[in-house]
Each structure stands twice: as C-alpha cells, then as structure tokens.
PDB file of N, CA and C in Angstrom:
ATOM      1  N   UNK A   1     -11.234 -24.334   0.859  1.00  0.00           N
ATOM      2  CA  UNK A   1     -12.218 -23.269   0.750  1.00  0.00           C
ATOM      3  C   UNK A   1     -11.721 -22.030   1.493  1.00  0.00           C
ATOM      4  N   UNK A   2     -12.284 -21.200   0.838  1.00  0.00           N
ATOM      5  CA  UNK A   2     -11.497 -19.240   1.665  1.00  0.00           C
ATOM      6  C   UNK A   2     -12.372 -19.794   3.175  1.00  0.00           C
ATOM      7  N   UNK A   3     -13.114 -20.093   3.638  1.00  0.00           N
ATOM      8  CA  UNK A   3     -13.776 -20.110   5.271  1.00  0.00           C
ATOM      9  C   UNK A   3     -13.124 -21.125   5.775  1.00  0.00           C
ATOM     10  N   UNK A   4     -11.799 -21.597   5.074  1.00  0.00           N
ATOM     11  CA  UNK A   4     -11.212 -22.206   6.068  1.00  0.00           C
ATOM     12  C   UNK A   4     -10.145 -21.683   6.643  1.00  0.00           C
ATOM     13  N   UNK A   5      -9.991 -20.713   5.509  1.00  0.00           N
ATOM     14  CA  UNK A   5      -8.791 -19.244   6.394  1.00  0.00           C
ATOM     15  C   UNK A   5      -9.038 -18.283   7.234  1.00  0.00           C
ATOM     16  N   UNK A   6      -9.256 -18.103   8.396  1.00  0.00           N
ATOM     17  CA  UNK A   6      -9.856 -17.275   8.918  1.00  0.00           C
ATOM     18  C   UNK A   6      -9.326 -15.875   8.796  1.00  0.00           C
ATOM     19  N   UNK A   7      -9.964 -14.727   8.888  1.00  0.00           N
ATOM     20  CA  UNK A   7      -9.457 -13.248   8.389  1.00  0.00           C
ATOM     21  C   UNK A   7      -8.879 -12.921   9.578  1.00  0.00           C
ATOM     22  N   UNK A   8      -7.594 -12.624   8.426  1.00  0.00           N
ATOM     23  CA  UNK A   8      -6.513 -12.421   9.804  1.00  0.00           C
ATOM     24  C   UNK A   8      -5.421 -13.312  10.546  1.00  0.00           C
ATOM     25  N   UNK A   9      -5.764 -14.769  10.235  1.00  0.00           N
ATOM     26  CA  UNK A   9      -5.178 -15.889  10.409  1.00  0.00           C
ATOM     27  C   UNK A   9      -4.528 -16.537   9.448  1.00  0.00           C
ATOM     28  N   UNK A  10      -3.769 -17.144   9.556  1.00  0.00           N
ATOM     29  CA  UNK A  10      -2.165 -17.779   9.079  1.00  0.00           C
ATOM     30  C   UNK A  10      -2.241 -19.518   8.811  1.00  0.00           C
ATOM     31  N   UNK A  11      -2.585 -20.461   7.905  1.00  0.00           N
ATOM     32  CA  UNK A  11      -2.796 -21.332   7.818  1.00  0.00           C
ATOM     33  C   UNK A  11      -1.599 -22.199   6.829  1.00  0.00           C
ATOM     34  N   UNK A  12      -1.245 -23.154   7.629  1.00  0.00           N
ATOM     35  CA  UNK A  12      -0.023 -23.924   6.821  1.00  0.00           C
ATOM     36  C   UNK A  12      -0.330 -24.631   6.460  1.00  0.00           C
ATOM     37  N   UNK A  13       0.216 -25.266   5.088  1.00  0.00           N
ATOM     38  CA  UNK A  13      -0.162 -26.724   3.899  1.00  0.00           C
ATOM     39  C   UNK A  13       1.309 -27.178   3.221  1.00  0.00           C
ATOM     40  N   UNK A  14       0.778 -27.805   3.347  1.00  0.00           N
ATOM     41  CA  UNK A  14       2.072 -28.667   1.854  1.00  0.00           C
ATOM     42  C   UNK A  14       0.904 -28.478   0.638  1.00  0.00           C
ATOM     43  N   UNK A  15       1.710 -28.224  -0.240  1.00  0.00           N
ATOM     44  CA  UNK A  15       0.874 -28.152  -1.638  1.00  0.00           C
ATOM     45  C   UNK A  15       2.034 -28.233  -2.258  1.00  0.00           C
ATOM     46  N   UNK A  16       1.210 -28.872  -4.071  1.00  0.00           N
ATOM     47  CA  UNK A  16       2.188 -29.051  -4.950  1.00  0.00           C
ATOM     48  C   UNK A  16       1.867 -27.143  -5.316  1.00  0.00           C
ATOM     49  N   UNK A  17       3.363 -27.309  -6.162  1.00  0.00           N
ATOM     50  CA  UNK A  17       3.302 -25.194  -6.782  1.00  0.00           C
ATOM     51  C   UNK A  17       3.887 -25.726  -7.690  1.00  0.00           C
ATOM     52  N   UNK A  18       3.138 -25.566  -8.719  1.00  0.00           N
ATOM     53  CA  UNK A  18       3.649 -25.226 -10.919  1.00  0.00           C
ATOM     54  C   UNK A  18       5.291 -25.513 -10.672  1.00  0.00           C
ATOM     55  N   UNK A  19       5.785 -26.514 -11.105  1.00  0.00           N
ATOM     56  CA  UNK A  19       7.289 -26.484 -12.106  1.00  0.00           C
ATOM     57  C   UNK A  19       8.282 -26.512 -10.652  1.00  0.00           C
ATOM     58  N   UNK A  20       7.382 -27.040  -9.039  1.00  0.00           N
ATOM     59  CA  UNK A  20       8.547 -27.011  -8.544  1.00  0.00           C
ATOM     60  C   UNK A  20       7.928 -28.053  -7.318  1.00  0.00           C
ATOM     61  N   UNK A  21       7.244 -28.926  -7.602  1.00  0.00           N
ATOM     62  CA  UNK A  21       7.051 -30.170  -6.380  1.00  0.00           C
ATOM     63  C   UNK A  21       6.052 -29.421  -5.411  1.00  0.00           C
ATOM     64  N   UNK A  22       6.179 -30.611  -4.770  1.00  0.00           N
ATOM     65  CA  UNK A  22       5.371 -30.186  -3.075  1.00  0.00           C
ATOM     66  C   UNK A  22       6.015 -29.135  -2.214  1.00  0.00           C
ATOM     67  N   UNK A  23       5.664 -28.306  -1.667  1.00  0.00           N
ATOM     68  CA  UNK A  23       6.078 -27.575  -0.795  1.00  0.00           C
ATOM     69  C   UNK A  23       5.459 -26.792   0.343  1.00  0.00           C
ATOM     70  N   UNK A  24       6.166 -26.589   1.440  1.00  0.00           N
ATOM     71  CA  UNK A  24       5.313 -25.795   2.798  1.00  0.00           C
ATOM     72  C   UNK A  24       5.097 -24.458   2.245  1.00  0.00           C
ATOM     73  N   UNK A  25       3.897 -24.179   2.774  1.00  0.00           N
ATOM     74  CA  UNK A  25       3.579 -22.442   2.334  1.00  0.00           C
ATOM     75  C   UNK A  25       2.909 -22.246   3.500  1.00  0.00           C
ATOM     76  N   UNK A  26       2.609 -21.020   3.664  1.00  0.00           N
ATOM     77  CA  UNK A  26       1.787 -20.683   4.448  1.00  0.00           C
ATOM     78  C   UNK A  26       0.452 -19.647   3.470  1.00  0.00           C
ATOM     79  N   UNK A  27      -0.758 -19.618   4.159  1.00  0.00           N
ATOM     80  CA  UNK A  27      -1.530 -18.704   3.485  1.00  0.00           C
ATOM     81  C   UNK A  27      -2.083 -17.841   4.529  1.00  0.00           C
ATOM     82  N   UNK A  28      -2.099 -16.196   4.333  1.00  0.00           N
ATOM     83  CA  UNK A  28      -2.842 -15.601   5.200  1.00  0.00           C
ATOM     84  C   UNK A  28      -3.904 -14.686   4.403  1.00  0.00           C
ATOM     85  N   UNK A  29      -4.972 -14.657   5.358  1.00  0.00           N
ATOM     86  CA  UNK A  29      -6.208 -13.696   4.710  1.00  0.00           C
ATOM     87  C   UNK A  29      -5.971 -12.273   5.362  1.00  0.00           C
ATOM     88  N   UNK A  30      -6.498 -11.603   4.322  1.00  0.00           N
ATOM     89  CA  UNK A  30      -6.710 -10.457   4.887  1.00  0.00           C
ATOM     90  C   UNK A  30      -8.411  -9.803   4.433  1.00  0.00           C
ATOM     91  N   UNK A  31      -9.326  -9.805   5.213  1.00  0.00           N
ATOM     92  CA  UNK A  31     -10.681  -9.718   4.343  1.00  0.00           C
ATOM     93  C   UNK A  31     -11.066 -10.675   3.171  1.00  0.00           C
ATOM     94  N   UNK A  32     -11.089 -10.086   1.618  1.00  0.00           N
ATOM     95  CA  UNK A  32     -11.096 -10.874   1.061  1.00  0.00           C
ATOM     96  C   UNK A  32      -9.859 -11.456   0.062  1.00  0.00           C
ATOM     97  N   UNK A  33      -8.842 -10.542   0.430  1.00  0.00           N
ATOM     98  CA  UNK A  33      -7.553 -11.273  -0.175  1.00  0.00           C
ATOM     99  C   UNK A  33      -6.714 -12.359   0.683  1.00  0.00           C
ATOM    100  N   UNK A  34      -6.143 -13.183  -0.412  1.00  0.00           N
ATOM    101  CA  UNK A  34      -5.397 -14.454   0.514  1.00  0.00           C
ATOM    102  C   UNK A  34      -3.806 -13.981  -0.302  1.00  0.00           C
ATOM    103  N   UNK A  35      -3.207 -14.350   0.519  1.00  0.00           N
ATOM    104  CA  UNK A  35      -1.922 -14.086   0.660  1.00  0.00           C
ATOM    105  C   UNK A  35      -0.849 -15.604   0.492  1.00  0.00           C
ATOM    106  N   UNK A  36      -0.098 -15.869  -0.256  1.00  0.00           N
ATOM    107  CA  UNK A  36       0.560 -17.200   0.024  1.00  0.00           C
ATOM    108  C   UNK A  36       2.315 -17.300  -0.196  1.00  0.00           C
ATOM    109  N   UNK A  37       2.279 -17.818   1.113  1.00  0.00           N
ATOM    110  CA  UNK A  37       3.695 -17.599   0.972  1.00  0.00           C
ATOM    111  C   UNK A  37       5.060 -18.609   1.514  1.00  0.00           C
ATOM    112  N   UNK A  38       5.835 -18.813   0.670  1.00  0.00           N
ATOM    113  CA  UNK A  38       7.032 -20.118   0.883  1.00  0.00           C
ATOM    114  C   UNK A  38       7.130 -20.190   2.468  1.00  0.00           C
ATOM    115  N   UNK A  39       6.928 -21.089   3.184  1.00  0.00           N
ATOM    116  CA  UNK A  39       7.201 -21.655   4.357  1.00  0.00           C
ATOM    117  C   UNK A  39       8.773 -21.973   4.949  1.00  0.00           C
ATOM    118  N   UNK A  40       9.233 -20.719   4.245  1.00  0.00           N
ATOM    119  CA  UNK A  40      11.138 -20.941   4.966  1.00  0.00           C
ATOM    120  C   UNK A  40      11.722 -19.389   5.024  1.00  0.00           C
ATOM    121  N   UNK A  41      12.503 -19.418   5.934  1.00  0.00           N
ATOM    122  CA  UNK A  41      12.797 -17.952   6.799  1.00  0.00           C
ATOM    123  C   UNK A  41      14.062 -17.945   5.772  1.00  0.00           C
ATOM    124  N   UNK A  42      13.629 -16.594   5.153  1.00  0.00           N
ATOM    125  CA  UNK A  42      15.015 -16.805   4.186  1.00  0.00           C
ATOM    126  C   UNK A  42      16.758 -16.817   4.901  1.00  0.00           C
ATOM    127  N   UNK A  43      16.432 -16.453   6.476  1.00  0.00           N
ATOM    128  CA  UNK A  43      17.983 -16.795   6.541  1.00  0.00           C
ATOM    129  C   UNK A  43      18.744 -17.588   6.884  1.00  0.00           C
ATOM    130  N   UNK A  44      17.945 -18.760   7.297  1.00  0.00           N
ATOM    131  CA  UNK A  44      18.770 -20.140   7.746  1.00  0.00           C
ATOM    132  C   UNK A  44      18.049 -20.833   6.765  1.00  0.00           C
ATOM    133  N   UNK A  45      16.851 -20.589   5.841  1.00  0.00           N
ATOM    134  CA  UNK A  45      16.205 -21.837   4.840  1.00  0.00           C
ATOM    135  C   UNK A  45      15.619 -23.086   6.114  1.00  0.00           C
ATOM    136  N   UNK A  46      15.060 -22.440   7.210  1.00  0.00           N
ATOM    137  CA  UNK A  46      14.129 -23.134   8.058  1.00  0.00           C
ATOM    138  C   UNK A  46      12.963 -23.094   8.223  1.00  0.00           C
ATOM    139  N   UNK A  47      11.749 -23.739   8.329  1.00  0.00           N
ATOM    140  CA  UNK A  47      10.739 -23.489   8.238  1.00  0.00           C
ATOM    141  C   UNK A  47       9.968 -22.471   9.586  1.00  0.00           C
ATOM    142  N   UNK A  48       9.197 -21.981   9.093  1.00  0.00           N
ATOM    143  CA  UNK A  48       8.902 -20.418   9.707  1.00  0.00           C
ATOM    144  C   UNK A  48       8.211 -21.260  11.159  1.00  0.00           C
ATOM    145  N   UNK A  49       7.160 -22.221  11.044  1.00  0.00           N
ATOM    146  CA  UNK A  49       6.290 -22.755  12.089  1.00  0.00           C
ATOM    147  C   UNK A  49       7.268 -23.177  13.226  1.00  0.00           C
ATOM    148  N   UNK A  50       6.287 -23.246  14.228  1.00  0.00           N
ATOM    149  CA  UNK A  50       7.371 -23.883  15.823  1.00  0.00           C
ATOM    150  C   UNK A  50       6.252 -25.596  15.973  1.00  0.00           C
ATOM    151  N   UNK A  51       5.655 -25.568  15.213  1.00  0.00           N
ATOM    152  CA  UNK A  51       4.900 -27.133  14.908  1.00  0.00           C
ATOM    153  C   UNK A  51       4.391 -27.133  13.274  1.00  0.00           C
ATOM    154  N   UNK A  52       3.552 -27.974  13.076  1.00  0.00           N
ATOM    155  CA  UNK A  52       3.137 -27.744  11.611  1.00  0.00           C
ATOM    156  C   UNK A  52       1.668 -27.451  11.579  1.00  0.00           C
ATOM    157  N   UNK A  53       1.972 -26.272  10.574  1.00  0.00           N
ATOM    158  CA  UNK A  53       0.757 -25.077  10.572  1.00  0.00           C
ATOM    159  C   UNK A  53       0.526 -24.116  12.213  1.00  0.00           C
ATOM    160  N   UNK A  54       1.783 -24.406  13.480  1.00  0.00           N
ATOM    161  CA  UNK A  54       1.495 -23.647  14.045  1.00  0.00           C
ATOM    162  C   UNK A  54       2.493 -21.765  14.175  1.00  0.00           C
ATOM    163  N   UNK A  55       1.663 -20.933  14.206  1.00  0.00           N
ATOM    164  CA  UNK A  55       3.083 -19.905  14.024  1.00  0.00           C
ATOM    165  C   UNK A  55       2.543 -19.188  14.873  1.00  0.00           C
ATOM    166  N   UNK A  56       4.015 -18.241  15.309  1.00  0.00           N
ATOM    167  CA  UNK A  56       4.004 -17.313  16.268  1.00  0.00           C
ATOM    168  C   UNK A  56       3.649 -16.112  15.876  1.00  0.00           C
ATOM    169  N   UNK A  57       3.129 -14.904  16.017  1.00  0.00           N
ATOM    170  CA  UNK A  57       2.398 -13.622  15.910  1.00  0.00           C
ATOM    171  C   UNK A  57       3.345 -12.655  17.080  1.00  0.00           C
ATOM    172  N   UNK A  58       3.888 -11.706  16.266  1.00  0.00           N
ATOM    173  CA  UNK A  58       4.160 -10.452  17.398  1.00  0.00           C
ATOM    174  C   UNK A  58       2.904  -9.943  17.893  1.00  0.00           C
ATOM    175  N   UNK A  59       2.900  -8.884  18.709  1.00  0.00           N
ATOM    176  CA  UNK A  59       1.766  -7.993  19.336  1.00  0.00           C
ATOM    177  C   UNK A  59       1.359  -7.475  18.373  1.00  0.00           C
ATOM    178  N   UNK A  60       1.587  -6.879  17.154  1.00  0.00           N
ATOM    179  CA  UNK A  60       1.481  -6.313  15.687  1.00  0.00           C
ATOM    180  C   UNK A  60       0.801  -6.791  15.337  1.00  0.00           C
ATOM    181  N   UNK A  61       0.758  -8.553  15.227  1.00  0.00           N
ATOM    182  CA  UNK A  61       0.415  -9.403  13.910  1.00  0.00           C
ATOM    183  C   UNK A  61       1.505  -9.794  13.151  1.00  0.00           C
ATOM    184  N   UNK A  62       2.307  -9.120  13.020  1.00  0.00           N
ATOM    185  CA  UNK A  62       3.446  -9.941  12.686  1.00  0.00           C
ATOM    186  C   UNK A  62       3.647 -10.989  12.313  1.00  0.00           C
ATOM    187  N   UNK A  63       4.459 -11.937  11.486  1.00  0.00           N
ATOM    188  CA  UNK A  63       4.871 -13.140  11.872  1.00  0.00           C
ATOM    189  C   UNK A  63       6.026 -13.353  11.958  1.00  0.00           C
ATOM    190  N   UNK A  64       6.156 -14.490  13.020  1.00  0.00           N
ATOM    191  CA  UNK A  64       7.754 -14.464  13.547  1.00  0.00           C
ATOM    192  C   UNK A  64       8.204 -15.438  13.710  1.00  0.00           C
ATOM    193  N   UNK A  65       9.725 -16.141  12.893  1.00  0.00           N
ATOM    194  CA  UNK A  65      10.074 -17.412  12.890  1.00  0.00           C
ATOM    195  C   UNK A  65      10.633 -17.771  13.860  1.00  0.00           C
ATOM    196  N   UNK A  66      10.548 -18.974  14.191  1.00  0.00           N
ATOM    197  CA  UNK A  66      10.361 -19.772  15.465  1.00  0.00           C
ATOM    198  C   UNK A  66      11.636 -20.194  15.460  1.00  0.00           C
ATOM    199  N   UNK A  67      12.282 -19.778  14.764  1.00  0.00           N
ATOM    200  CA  UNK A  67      13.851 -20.558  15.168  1.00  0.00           C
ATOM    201  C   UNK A  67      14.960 -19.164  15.925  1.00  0.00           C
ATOM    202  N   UNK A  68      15.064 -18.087  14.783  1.00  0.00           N
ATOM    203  CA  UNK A  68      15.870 -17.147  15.456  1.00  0.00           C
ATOM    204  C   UNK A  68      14.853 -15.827  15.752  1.00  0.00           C
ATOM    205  N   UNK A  69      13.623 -15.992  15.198  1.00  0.00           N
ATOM    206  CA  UNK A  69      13.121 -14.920  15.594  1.00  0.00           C
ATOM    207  C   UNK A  69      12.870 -13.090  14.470  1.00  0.00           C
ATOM    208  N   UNK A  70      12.951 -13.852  13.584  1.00  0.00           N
ATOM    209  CA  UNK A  70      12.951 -12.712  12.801  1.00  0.00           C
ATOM    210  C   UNK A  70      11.550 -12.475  12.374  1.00  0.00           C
ATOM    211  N   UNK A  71      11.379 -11.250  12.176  1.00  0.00           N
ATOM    212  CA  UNK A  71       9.741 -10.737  11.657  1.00  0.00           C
ATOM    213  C   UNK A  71       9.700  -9.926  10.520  1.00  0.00           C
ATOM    214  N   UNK A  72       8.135 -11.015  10.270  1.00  0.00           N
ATOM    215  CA  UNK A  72       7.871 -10.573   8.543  1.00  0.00           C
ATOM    216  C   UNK A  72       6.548  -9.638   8.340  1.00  0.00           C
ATOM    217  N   UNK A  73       6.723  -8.882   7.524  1.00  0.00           N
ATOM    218  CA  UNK A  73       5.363  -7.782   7.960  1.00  0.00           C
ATOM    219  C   UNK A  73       4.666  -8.719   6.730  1.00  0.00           C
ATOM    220  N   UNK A  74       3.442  -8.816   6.972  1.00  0.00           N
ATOM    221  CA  UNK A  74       2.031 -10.122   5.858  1.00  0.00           C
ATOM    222  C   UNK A  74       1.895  -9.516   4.850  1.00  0.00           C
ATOM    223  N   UNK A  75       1.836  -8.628   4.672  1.00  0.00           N
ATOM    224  CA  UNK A  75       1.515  -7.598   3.439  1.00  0.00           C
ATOM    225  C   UNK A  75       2.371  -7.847   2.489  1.00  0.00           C
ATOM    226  N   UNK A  76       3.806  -7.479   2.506  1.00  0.00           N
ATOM    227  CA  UNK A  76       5.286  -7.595   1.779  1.00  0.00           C
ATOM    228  C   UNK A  76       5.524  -8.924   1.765  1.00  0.00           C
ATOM    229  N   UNK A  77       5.235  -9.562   3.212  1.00  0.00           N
ATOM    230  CA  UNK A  77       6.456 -10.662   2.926  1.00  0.00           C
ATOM    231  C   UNK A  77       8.184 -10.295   3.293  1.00  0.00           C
ATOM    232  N   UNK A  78       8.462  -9.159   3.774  1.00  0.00           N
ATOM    233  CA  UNK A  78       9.627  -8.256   4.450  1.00  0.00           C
ATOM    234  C   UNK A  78       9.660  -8.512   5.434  1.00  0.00           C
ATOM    235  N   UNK A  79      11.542  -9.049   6.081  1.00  0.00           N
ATOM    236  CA  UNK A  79      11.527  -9.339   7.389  1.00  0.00           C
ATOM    237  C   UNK A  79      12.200  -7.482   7.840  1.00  0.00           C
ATOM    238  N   UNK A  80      11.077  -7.252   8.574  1.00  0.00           N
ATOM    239  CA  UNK A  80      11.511  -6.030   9.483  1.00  0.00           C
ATOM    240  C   UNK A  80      12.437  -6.049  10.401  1.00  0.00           C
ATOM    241  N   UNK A  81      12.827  -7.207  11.150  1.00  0.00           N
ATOM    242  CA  UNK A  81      13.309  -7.048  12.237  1.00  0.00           C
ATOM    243  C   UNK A  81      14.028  -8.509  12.350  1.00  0.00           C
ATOM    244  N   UNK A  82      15.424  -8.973  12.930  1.00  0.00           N
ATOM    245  CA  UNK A  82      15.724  -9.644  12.555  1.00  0.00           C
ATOM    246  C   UNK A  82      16.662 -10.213  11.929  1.00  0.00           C
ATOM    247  N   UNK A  83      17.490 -11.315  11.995  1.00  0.00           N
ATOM    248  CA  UNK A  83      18.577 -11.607  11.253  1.00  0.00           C
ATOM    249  C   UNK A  83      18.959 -11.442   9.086  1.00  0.00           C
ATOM    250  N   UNK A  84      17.559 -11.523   8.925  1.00  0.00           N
ATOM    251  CA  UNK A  84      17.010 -11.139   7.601  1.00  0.00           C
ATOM    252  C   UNK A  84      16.521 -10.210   7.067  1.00  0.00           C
ATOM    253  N   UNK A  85      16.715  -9.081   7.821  1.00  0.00           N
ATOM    254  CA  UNK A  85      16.131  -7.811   7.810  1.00  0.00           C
ATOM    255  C   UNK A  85      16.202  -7.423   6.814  1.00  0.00           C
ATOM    256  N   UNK A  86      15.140  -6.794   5.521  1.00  0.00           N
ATOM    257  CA  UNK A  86      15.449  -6.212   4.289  1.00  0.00           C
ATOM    258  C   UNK A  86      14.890  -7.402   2.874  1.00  0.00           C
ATOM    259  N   UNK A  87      15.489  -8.745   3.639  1.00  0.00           N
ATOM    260  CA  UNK A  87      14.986  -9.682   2.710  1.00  0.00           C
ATOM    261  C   UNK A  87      13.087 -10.119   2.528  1.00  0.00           C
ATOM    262  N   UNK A  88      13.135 -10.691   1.640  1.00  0.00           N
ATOM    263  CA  UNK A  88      11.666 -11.200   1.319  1.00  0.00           C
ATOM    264  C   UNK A  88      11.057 -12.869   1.614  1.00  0.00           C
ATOM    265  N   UNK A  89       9.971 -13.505   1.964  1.00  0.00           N
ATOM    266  CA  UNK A  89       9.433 -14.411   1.964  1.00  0.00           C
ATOM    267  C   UNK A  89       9.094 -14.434   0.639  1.00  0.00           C
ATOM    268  N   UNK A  90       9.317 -16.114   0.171  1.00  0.00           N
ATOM    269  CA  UNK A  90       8.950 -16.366  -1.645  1.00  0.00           C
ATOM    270  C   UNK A  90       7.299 -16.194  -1.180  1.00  0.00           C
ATOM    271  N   UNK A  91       7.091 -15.596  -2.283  1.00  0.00           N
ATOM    272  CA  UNK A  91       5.597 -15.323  -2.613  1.00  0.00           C
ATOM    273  C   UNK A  91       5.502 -16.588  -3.441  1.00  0.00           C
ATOM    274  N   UNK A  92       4.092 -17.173  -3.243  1.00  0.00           N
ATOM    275  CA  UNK A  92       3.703 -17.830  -4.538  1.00  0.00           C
ATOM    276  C   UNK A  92       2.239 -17.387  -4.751  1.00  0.00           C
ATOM    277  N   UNK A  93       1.688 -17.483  -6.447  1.00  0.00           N
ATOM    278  CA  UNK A  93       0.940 -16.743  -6.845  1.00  0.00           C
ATOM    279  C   UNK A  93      -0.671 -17.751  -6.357  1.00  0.00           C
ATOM    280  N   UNK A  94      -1.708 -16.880  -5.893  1.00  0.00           N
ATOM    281  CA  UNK A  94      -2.867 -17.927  -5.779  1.00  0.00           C
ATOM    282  C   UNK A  94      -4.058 -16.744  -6.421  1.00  0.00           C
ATOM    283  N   UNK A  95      -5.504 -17.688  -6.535  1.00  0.00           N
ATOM    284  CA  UNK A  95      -6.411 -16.457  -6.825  1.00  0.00           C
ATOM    285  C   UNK A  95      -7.662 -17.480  -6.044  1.00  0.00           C
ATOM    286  N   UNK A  96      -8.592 -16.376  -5.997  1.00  0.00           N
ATOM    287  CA  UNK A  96      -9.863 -16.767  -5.214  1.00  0.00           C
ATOM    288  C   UNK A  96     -10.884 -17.014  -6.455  1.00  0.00           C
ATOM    289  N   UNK A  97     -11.071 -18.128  -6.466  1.00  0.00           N
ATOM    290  CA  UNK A  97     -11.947 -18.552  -7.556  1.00  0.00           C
ATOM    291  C   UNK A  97     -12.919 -19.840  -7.143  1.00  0.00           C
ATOM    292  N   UNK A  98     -14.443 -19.644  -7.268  1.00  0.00           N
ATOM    293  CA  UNK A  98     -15.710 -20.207  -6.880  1.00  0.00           C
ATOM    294  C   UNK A  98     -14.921 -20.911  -5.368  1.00  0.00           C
ATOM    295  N   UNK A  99     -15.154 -19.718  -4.591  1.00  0.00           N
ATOM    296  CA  UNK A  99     -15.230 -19.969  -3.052  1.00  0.00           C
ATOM    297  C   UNK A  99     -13.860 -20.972  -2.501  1.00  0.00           C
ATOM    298  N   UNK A 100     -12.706 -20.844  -3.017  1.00  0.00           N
ATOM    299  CA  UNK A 100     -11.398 -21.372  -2.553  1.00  0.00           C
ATOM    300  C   UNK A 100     -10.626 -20.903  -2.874  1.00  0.00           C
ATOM    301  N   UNK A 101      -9.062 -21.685  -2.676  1.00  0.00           N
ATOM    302  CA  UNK A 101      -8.105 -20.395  -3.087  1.00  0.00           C
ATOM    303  C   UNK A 101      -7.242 -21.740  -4.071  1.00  0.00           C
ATOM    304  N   UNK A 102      -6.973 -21.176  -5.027  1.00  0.00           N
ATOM    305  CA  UNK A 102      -6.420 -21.739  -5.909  1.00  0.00           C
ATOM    306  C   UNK A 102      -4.831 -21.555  -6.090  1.00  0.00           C
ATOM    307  N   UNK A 103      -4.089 -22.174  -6.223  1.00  0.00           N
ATOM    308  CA  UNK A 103      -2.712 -21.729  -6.798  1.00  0.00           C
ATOM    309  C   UNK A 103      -2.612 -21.543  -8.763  1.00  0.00           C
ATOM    310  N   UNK A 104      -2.029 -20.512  -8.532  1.00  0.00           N
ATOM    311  CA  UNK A 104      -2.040 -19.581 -10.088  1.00  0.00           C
ATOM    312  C   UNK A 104      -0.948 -20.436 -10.923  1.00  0.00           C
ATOM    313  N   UNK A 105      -1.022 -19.992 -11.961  1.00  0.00           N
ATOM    314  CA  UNK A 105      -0.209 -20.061 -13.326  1.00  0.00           C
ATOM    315  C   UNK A 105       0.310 -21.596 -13.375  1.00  0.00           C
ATOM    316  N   UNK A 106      -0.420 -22.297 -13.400  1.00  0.00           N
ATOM    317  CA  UNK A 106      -0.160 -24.118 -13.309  1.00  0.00           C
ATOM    318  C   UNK A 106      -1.291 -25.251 -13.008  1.00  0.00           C
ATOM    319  N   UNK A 107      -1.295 -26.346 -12.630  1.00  0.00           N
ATOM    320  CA  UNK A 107      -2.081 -26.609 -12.495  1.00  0.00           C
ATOM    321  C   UNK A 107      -3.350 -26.363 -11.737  1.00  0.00           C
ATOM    322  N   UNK A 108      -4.654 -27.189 -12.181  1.00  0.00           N
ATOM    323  CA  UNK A 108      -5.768 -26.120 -11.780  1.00  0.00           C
ATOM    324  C   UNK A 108      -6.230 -27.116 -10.757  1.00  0.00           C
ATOM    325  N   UNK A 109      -5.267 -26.351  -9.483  1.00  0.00           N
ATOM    326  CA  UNK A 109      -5.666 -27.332  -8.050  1.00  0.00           C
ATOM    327  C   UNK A 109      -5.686 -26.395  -6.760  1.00  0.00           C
ATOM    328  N   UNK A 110      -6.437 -26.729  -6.107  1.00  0.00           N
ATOM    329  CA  UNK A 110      -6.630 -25.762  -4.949  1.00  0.00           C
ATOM    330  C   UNK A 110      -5.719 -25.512  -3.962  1.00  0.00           C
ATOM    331  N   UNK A 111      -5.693 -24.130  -3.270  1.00  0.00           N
ATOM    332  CA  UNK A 111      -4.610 -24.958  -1.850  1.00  0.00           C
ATOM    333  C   UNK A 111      -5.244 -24.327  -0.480  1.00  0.00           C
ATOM    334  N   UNK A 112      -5.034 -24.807   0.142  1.00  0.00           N
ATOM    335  CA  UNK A 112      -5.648 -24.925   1.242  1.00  0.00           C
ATOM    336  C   UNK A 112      -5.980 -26.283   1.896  1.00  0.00           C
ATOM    337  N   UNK A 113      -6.131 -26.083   3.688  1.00  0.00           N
ATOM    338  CA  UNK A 113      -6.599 -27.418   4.317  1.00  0.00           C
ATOM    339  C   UNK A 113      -6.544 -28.281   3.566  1.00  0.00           C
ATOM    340  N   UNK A 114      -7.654 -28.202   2.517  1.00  0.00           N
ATOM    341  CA  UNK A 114      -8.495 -30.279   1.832  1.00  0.00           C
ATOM    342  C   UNK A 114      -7.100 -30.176   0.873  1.00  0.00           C
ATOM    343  N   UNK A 115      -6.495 -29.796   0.477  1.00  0.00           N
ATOM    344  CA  UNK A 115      -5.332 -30.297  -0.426  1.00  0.00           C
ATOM    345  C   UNK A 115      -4.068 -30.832   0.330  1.00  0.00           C
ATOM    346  N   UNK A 116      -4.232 -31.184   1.236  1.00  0.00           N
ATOM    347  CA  UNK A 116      -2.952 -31.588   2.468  1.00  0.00           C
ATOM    348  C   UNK A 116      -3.082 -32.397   2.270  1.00  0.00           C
TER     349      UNK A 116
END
C-alpha cells in the first residue's frame, strides 16, 4: 500500500519485474508520486543498502551507496557525486493504482512491503 512508503522515505523489496525475475529495488515517495528503482550502484553492480531495506541519506536527501559512496539525486536516478558520476540508477516502471503501488507493463502485482 502507498502508506507504507512514507513521503520522503526510501523503502527496499525484492519483487518480481515483467520479463526479468525477482529483483532488489528500492521505492521512494515523493508526495503523491512513487519512484522505483534497481537496487545496484551502477559502478561496482553492488547493492545500494548498508543492511536490507536500510540506506544512507546525505544532508540533501540524497541517496548514497554504502559501499564506495557515491550519490544519487531521487528525482533522476543520477549519481552526482562519486565514482559513477553522470551514470543512471535502472528505473523500473510502477503506477499508483486503488491505494498501492503497482509495477507497470507486466504482471498485475503490487510492490511494496506485503509483496516481500
């Protein structure tokens, strides 16, 4: 359900995604948009968390991978700063539909928390 994302907050899952298995994502809200995005720092292909579902935040908001430290602005998905600087976090597509967040263009299954 979207009230399990809190606005502004960063929530990690394994979910299956259309035509490519289970995988870590992360989802962030912003008001009423949710944001979802591949759970690996594109420059070592490590996962962004320093536990599971926990992540680090610059003073910004930011997010910042826990291994070398690079930062991704939430909006883009662009690491600003960082060994990856310039590159992108995989987006994957979701939509807000009857009060949860759904993953797009595939099967019709939710993601978030209860789908873990």
């Amino acid at each position: 359900m979207l009230d399990e994302v809190p606005d502004g907050g960063l929530v990690g899952i394994e979910d299956a995604v259309p035509g490519g298995g289970a995988q870590a994502l992360i989802l962030y809200r912003d008001g009423s948009r949710v944001t979802a995005w591949c759970n690996v720092c594109p420059h070592a292909g490590r996962r962004l968390d320093w536990a599971p579902g926990q992540f680090l935040r610059s003073r910004d908001g930011a997010l910042v991978c826990a291994v070398h430290g690079a930062t991704f602005d939430l909006t883009s998905g662009e690491c600003t700063a960082g060994p990856c600087r310039g590159q992108t976090l995989g987006a994957v597509a979701v939509e807000l539909r009857d009060g949860g967040v759904w993953l797009s263009g595939g099967a019709d299954q939710p993601a978030g928390p209860e789908s873990t």
